[in-house]
C-alpha atoms as a PDB file:
ATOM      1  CA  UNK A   1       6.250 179.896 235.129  1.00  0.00           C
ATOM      2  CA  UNK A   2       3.738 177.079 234.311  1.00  0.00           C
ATOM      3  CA  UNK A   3       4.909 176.582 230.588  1.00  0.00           C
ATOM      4  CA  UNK A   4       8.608 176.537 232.459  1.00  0.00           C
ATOM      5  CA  UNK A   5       7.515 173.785 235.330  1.00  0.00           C
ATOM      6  CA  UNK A   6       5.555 171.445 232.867  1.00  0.00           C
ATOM      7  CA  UNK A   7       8.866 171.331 230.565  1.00  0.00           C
ATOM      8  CA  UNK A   8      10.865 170.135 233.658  1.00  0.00           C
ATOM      9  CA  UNK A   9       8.637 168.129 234.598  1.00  0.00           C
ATOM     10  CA  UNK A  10       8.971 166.323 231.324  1.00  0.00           C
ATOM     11  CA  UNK A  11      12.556 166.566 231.263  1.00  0.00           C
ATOM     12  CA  UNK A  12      12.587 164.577 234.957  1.00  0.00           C
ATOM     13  CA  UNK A  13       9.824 162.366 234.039  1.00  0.00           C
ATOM     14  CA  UNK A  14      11.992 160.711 231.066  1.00  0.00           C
ATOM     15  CA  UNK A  15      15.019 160.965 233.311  1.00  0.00           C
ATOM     16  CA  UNK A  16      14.134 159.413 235.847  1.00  0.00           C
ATOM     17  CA  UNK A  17      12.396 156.929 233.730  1.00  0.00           C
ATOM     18  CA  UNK A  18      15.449 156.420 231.659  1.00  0.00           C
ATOM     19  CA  UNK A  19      17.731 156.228 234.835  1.00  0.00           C
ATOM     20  CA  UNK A  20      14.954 153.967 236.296  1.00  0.00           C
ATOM     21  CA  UNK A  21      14.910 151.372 233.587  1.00  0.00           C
ATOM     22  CA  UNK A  22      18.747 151.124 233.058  1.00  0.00           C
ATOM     23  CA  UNK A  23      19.214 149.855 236.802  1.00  0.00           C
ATOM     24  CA  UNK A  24      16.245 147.748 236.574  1.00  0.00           C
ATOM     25  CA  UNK A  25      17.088 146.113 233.714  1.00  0.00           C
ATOM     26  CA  UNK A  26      21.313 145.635 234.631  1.00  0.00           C
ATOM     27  CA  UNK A  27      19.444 144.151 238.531  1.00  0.00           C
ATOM     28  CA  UNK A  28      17.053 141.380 236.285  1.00  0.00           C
ATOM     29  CA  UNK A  29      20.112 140.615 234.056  1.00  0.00           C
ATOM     30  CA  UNK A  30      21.803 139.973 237.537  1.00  0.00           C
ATOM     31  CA  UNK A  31      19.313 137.964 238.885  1.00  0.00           C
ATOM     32  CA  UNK A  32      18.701 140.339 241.472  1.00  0.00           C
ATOM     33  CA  UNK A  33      15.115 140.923 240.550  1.00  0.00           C
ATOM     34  CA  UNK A  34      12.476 138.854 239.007  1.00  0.00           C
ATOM     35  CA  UNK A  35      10.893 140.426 235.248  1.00  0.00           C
ATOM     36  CA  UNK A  36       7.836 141.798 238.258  1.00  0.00           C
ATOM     37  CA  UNK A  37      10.378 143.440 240.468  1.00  0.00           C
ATOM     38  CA  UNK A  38      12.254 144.280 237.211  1.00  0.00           C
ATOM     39  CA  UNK A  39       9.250 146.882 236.319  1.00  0.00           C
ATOM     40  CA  UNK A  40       8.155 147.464 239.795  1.00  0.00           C
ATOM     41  CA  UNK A  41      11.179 149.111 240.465  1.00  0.00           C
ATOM     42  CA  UNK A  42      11.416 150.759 237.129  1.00  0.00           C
ATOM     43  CA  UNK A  43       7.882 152.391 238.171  1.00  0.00           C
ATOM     44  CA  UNK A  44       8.719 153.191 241.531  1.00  0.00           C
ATOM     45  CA  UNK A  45      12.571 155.014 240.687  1.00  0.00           C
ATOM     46  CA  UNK A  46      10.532 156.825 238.074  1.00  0.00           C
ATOM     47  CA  UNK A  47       8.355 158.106 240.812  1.00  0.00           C
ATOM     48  CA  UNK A  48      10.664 159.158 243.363  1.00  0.00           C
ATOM     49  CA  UNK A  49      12.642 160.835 240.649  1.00  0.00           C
ATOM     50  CA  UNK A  50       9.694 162.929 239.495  1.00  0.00           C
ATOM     51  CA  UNK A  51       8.050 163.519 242.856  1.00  0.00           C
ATOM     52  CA  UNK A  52      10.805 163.980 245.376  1.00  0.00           C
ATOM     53  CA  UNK A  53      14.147 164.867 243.199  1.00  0.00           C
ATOM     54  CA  UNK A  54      17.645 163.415 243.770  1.00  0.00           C
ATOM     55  CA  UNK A  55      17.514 163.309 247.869  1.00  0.00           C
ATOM     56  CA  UNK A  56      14.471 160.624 247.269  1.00  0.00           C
ATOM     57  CA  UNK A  57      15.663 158.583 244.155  1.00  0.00           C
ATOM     58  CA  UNK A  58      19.385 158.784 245.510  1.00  0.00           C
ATOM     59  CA  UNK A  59      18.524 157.035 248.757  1.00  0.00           C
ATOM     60  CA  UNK A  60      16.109 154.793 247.809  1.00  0.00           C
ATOM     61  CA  UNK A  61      19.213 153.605 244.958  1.00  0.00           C
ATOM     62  CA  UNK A  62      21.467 153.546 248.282  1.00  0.00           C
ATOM     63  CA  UNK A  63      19.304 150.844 249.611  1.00  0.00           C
ATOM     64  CA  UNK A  64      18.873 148.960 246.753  1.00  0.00           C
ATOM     65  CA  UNK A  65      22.865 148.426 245.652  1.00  0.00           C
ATOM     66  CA  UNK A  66      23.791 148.021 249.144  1.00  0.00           C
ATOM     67  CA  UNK A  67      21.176 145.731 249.722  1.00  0.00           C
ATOM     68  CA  UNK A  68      21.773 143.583 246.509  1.00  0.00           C
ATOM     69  CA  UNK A  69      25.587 143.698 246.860  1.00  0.00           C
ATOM     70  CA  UNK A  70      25.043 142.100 250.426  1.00  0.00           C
ATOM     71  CA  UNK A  71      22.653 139.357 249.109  1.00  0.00           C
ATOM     72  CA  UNK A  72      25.465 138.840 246.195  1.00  0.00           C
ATOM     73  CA  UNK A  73      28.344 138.207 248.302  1.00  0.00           C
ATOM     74  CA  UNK A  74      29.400 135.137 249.129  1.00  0.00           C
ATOM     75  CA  UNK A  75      26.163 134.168 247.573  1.00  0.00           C
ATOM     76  CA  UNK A  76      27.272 130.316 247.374  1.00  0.00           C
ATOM     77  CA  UNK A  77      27.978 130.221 251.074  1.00  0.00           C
ATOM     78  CA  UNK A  78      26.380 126.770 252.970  1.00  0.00           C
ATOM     79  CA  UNK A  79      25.261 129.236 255.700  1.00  0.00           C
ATOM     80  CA  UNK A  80      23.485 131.197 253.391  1.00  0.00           C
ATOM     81  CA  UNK A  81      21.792 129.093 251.557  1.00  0.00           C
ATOM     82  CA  UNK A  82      21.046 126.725 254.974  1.00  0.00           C
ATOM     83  CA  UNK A  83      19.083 129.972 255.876  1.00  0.00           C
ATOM     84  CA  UNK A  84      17.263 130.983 253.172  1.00  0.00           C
ATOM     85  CA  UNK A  85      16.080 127.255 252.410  1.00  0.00           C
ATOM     86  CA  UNK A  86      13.279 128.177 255.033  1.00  0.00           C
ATOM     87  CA  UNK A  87      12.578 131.839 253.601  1.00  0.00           C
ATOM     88  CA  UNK A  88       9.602 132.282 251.695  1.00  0.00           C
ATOM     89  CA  UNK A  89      11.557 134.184 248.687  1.00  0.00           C
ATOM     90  CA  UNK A  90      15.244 133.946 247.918  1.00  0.00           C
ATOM     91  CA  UNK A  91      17.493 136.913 247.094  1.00  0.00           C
ATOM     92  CA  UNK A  92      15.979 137.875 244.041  1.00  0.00           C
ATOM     93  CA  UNK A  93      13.118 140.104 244.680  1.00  0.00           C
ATOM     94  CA  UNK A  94       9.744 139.954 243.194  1.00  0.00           C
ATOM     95  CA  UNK A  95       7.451 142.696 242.600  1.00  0.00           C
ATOM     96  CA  UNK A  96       5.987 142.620 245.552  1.00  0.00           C
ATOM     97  CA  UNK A  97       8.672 142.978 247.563  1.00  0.00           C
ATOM     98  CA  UNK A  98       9.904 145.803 245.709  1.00  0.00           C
ATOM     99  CA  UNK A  99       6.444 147.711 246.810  1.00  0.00           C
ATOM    100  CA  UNK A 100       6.619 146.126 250.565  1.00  0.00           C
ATOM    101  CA  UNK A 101       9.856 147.791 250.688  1.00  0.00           C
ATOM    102  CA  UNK A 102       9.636 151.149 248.831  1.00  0.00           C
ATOM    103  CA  UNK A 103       5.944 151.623 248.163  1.00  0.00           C
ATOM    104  CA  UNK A 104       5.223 153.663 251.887  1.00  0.00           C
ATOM    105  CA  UNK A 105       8.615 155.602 250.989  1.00  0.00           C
ATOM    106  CA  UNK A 106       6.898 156.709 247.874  1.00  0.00           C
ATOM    107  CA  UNK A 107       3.983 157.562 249.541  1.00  0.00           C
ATOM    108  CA  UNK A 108       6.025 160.167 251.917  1.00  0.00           C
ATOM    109  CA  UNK A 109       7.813 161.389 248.778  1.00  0.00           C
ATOM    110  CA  UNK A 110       4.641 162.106 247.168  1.00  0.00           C
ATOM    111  CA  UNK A 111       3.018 163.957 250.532  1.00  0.00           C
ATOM    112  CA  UNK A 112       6.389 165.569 250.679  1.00  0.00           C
ATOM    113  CA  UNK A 113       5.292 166.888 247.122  1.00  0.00           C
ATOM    114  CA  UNK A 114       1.906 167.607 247.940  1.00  0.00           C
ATOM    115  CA  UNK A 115       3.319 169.767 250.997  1.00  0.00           C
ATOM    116  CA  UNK A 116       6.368 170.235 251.894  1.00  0.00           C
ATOM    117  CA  UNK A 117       8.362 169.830 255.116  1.00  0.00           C
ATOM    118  CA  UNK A 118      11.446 168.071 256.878  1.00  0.00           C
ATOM    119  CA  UNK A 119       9.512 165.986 258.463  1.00  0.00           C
ATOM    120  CA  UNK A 120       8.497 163.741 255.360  1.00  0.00           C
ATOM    121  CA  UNK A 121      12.458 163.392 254.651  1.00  0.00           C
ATOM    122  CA  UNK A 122      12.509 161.429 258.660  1.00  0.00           C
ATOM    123  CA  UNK A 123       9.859 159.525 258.289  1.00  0.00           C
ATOM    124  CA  UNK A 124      11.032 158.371 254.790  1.00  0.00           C
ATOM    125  CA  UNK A 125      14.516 157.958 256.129  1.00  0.00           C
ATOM    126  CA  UNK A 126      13.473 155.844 258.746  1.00  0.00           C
ATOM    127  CA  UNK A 127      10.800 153.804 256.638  1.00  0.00           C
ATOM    128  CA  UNK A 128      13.977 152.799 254.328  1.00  0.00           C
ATOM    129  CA  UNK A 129      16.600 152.796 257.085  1.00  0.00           C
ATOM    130  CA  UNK A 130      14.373 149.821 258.394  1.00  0.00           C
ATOM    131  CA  UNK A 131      14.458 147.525 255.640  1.00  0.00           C
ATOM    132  CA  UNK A 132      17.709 148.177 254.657  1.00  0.00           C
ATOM    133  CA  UNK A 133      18.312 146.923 258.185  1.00  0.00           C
ATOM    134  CA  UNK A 134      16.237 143.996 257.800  1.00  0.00           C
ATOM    135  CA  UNK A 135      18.035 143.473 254.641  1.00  0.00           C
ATOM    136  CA  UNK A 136      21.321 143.454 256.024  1.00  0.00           C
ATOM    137  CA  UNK A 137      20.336 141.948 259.221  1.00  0.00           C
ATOM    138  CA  UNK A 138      19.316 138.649 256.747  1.00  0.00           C
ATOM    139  CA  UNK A 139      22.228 139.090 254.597  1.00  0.00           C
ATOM    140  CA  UNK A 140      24.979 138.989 257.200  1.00  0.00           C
ATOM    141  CA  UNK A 141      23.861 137.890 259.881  1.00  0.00           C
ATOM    142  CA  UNK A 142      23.203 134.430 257.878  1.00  0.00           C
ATOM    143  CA  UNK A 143      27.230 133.923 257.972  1.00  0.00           C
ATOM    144  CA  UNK A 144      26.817 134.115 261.985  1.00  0.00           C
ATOM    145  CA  UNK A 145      28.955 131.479 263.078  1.00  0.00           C
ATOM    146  CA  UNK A 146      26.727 131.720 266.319  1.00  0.00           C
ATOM    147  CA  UNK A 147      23.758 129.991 266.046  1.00  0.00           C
ATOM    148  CA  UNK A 148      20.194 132.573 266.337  1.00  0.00           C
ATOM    149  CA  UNK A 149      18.243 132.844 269.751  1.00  0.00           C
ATOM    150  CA  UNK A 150      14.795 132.967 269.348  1.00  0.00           C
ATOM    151  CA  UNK A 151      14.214 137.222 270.372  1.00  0.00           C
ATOM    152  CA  UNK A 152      10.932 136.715 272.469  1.00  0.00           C
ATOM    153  CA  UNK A 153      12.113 133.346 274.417  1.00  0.00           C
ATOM    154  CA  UNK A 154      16.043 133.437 274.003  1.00  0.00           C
ATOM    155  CA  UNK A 155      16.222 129.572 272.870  1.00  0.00           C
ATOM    156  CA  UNK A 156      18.890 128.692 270.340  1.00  0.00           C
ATOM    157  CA  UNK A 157      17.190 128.341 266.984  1.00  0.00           C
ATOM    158  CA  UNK A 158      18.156 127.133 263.718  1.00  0.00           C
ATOM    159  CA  UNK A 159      19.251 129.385 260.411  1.00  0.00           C
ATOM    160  CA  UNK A 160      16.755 131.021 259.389  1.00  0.00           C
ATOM    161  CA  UNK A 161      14.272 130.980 261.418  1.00  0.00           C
ATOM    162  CA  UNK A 162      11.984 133.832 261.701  1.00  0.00           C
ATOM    163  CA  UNK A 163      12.726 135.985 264.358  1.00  0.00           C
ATOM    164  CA  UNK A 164      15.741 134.632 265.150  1.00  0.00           C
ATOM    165  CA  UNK A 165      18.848 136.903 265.900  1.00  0.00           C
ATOM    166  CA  UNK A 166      22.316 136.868 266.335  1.00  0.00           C
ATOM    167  CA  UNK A 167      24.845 139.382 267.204  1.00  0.00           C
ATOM    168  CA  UNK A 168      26.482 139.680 264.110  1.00  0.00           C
ATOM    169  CA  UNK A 169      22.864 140.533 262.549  1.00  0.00           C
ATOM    170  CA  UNK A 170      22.356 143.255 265.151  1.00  0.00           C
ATOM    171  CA  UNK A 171      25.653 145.229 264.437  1.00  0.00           C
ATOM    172  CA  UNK A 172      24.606 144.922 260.661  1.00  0.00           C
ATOM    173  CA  UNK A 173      21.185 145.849 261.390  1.00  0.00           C
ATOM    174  CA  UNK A 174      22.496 149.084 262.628  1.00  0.00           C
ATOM    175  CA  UNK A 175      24.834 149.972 260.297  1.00  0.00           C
ATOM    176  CA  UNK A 176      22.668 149.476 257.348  1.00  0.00           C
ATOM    177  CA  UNK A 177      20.106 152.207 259.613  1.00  0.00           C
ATOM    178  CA  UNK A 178      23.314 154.170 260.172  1.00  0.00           C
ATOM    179  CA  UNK A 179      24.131 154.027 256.360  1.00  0.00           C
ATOM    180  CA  UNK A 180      20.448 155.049 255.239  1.00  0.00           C
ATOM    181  CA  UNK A 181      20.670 158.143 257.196  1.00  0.00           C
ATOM    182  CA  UNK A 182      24.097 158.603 256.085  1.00  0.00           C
ATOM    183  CA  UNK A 183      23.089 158.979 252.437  1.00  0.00           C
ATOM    184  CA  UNK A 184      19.939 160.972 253.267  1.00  0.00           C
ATOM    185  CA  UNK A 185      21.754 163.699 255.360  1.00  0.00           C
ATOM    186  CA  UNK A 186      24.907 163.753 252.720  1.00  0.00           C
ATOM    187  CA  UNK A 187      22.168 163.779 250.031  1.00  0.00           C
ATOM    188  CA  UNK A 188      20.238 166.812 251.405  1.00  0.00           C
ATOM    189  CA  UNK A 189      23.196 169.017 251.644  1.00  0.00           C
ATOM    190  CA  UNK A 190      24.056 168.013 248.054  1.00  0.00           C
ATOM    191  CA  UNK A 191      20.544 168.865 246.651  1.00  0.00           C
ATOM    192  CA  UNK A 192      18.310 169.934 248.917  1.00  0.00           C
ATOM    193  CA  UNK A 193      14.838 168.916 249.469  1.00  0.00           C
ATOM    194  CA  UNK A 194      12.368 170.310 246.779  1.00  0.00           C
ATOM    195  CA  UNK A 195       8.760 169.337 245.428  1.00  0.00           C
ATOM    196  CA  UNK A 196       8.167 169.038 241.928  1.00  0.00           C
ATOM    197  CA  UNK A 197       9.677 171.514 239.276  1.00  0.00           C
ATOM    198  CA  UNK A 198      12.072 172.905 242.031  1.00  0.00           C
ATOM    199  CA  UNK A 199       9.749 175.236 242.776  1.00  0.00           C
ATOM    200  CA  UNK A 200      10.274 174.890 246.612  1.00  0.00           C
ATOM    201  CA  UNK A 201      12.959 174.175 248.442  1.00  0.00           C
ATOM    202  CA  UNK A 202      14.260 173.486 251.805  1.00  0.00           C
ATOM    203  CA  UNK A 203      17.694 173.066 253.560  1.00  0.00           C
ATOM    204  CA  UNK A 204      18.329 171.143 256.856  1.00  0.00           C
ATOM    205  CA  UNK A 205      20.701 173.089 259.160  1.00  0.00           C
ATOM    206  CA  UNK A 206      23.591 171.238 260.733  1.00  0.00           C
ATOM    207  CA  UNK A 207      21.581 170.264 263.817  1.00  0.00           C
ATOM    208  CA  UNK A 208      18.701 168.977 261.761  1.00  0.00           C
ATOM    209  CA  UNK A 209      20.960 167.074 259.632  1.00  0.00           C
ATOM    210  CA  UNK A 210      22.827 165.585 262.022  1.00  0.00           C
ATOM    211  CA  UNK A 211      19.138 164.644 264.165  1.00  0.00           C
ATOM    212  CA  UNK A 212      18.282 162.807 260.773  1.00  0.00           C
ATOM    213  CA  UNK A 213      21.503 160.151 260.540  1.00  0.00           C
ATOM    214  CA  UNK A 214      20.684 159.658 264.531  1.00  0.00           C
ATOM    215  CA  UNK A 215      16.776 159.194 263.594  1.00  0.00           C
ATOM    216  CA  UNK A 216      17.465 156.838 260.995  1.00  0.00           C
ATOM    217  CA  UNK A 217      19.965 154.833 262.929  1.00  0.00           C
ATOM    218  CA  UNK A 218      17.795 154.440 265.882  1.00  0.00           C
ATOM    219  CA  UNK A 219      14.073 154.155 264.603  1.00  0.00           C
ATOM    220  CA  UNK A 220      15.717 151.446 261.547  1.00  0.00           C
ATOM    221  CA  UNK A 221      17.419 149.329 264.329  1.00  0.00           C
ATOM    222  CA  UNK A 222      13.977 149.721 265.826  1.00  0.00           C
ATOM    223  CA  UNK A 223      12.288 148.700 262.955  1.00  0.00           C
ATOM    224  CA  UNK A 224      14.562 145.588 261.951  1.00  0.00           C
ATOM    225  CA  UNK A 225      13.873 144.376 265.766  1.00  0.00           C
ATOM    226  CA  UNK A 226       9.906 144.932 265.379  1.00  0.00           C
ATOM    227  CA  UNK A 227      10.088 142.887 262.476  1.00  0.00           C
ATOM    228  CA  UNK A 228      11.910 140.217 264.401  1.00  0.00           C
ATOM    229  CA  UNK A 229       9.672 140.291 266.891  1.00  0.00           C
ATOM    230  CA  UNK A 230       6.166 140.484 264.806  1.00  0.00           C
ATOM    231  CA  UNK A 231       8.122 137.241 262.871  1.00  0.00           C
ATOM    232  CA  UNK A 232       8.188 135.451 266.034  1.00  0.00           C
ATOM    233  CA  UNK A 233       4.659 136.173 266.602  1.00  0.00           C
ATOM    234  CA  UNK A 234       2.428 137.174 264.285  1.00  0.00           C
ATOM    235  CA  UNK A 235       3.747 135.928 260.964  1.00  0.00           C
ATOM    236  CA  UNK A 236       2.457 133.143 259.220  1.00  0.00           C
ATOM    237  CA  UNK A 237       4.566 129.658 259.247  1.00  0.00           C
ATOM    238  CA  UNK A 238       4.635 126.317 258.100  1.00  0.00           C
ATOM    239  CA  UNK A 239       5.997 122.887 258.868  1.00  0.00           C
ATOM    240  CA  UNK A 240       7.356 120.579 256.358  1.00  0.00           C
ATOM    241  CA  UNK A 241       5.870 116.913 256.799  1.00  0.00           C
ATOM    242  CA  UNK A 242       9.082 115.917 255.190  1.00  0.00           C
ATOM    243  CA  UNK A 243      12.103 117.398 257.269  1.00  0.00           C
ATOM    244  CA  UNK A 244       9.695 118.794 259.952  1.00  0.00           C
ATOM    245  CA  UNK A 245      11.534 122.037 259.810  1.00  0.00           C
ATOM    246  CA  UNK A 246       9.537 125.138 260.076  1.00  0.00           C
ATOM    247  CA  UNK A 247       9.697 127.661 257.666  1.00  0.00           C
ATOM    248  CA  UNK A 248       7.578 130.669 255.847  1.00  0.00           C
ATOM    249  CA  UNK A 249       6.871 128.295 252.515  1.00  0.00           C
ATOM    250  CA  UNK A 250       3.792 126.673 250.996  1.00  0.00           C
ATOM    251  CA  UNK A 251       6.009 124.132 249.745  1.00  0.00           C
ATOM    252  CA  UNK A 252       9.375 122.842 251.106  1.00  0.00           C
ATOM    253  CA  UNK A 253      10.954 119.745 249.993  1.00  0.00           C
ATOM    254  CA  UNK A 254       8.802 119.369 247.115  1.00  0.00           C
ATOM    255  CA  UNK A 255       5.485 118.529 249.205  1.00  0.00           C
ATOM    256  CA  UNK A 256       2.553 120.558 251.148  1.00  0.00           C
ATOM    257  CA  UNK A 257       3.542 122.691 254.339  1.00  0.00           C
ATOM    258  CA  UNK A 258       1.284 122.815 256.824  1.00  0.00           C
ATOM    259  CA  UNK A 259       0.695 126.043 258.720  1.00  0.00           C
ATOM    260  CA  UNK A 260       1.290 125.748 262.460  1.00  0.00           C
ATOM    261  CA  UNK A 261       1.293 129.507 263.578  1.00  0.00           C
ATOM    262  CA  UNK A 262       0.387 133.388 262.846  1.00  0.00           C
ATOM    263  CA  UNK A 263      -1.866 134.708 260.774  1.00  0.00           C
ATOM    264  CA  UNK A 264      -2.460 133.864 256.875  1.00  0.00           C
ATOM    265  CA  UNK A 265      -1.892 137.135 255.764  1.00  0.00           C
ATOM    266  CA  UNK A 266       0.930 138.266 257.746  1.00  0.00           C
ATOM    267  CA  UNK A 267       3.811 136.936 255.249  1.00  0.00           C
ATOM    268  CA  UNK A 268       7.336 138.392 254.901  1.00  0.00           C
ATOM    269  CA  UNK A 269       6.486 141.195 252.702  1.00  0.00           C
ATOM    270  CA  UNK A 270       3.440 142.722 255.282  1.00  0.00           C
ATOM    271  CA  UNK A 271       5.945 142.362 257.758  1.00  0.00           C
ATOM    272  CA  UNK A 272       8.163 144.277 256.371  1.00  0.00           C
ATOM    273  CA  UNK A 273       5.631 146.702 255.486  1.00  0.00           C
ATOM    274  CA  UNK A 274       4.434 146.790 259.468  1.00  0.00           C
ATOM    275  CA  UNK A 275       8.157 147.177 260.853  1.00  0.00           C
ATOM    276  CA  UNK A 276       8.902 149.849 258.667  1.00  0.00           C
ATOM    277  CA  UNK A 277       5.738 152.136 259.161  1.00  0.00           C
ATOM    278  CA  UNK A 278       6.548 151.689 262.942  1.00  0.00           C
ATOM    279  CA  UNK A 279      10.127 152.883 262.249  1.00  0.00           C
ATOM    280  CA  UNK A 280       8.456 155.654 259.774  1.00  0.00           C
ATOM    281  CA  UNK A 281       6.284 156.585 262.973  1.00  0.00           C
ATOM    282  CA  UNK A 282       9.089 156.700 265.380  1.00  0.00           C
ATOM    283  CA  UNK A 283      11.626 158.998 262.954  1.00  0.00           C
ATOM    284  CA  UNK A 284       8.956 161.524 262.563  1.00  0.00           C
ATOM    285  CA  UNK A 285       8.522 161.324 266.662  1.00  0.00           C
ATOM    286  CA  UNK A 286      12.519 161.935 266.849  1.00  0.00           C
ATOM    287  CA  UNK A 287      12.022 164.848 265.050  1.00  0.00           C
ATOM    288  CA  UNK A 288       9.185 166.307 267.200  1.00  0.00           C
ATOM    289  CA  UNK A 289      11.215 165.392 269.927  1.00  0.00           C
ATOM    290  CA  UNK A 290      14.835 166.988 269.008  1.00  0.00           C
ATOM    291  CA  UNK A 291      14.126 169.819 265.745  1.00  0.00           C
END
C-alpha cells in the first residue's frame, strides 16, 4: 500500500508539474503573467495537483482562463485602459498576486489533505469564487458606460477608482461567483474529492452539491463587495501632484505620489487576500448553516 501511494504520488507530482508549467509558460508568452507569476503559478498548480487532485487544480485553472480571457478582451479599449491607469498593477499578474489570489486556496487544499471533509471544498470555493469576482468585477465592469458611485458614500466617481462600483460590475461580480461554484460542483461529481494517493474519498450528494454553487455565488459576491468596501476605506492611496488624480501607485505620470489615505500596507493584493478569507469564512458558515 505504501510502495503503491509513494509511486502515485510521483506520478501526480510530475503531472501536475508538467501540466503546471505548460500553462504557465503559454500565460507569460501571452503576457498574462510576469516571469514571477510565471513560476508562482507553476508552483502553486503543482501543489493543488498533488495535494487536492483534479476538483482543486481544475477550479483553480477555471479561475485563471476565465479571468485572463476577461482581462484579454477588448484589451485596447479607452475605458479600460482609462481605469487601470490608476491601478497599482495592470493585467498581467505578478507573483504576488498569483499567491494573494490562490495562496489561502492552497492552504484549504492542503488541510483538506491533512484531513478530510466537505467543508474545505466551501471554504475553498468561496475563497476563489471571490476573486474571480473581483476579477471580473474589474474586467467588465471597466466597459460600464455608467460612470462608478463611490459604495460607502454613493458619489459618482471616476474609472477606476477604488471602491467604486457600477451595475454592470455587480452582475459580473456574481456570475464569475456563480461560475466558480459551477466548476467546483460539476468538478466534484466528475472526480470526487480525495487526499493524496486517492486513498480517501468523498462524494457530495445532490443537496450538498447544489448548497456549494449557492455558497460560492453568495459568499464571492460577498467577498468582491468587502473588497470594495475595505478599498474605499482601508486601502492605501495616492495622489498624483501632476493630474491630481488619485490612484493606488507610487508613481503616476512619471513623478512621486503622495499618499493621502489608508494604511501602507493594505495594497491591492492584501485586499484581496482580506475579502477572500471573509468570503472563505462565510462559505464554510453556509455550510454549517444548510448541510
Amino acid at each position: 500500500m505504501i510502495a503503491e501511494w509513494l509511486t502515485y504520488g510521483w506520478f501526480r507530482l510530475l503531472a501536475g508539474l508538467a501540466g503546471s508549467l505548460l500553462i504557465a509558460g503559454l500565460a507569460y508568452r501571452r503576457s498574462s503573467l510576469s516571469a514571477s507569476g510565471a513560476w508562482s503559478a507553476a508552483a502553486m498548480g503543482t501543489a493543488y495537483f498533488v495535494l487536492g487532485g483534479p476538483v482543486w487544480f481544475g477550479t483553480l485553472i477555471a479561475f485563471f482562463i476565465s479571468s485572463t480571457l476577461w482581462s484579454r478582451w477588448k484589451h485596447s479599449s479607452r475605458a479600460k485602459h482609462a481605469a487601470e491607469a490608476n491601478y497599482a498593477k495592470g493585467s498581467r499578474r505578478d507573483g504576488m498576486q498569483v499567491w494573494a489570489n490562490g495562496g489561502l486556496g492552497l492552504v484549504l487544499c492542503a488541510a483538506h489533505a491533512w484531513h478530510p471533509d466537505p467543508l474545505w471544498l466551501f471554504a475553498f470555493a468561496g475563497v476563489l469564487a471571490s476573486v474571480n469576482a473581483d476579477t471580473w468585477a474589474t474586467e467588465i465592469g471597466a466597459l460600464s458606460k455608467s460612470q462608478p458611485r463611490a459604495l460607502l458614500t454613493g458619489k459618482l466617481v471616476p474609472a477606476g477608482t477604488s471602491g467604486g462600483v457600477t451595475l454592470l460590475g455587480s452582475l459580473a461580480a456574481l456570475g464569475g461567483a456563480a461560475f466558480i461554484g459551477l466548476c467546483a460542483a460539476l468538478l466534484s461529481q466528475a472526480a470526487p474529492i480525495s487526499a493524496p494517493g486517492a486513498l480517501v474519498q468523498t462524494e457530495l450528494t445532490a443537496i450538498a452539491t447544489l448548497v456549494l454553487i449557492i455558497a460560492a455565488a453568495v459568499s464571492g459576491l460577498a467577498g468582491a463587495f468587502a473588497d470594495s468596501l475595505i478599498g474605499a476605506s482601508g486601502q492605501v492611496m495616492y495622489r498624483c501632484p501632476a493630474c491630481a488624480r488619485e490612484t493606488e501607485r507610487r508613481v503616476h505620470c512619471n513623478v512621486q505620489t503622495v499618499r493621502i489615505r489608508g494604511w501602507s500596507w493594505m495594497n491591492n493584493d492584501a485586499v484581496n487576500f482580506v475579502s477572500s478569507a471573509f468570503a472563505g469564512v462565510l462559505a464554510i458558515l453556509l455550510y454549517r448553516l444548510f448541510i
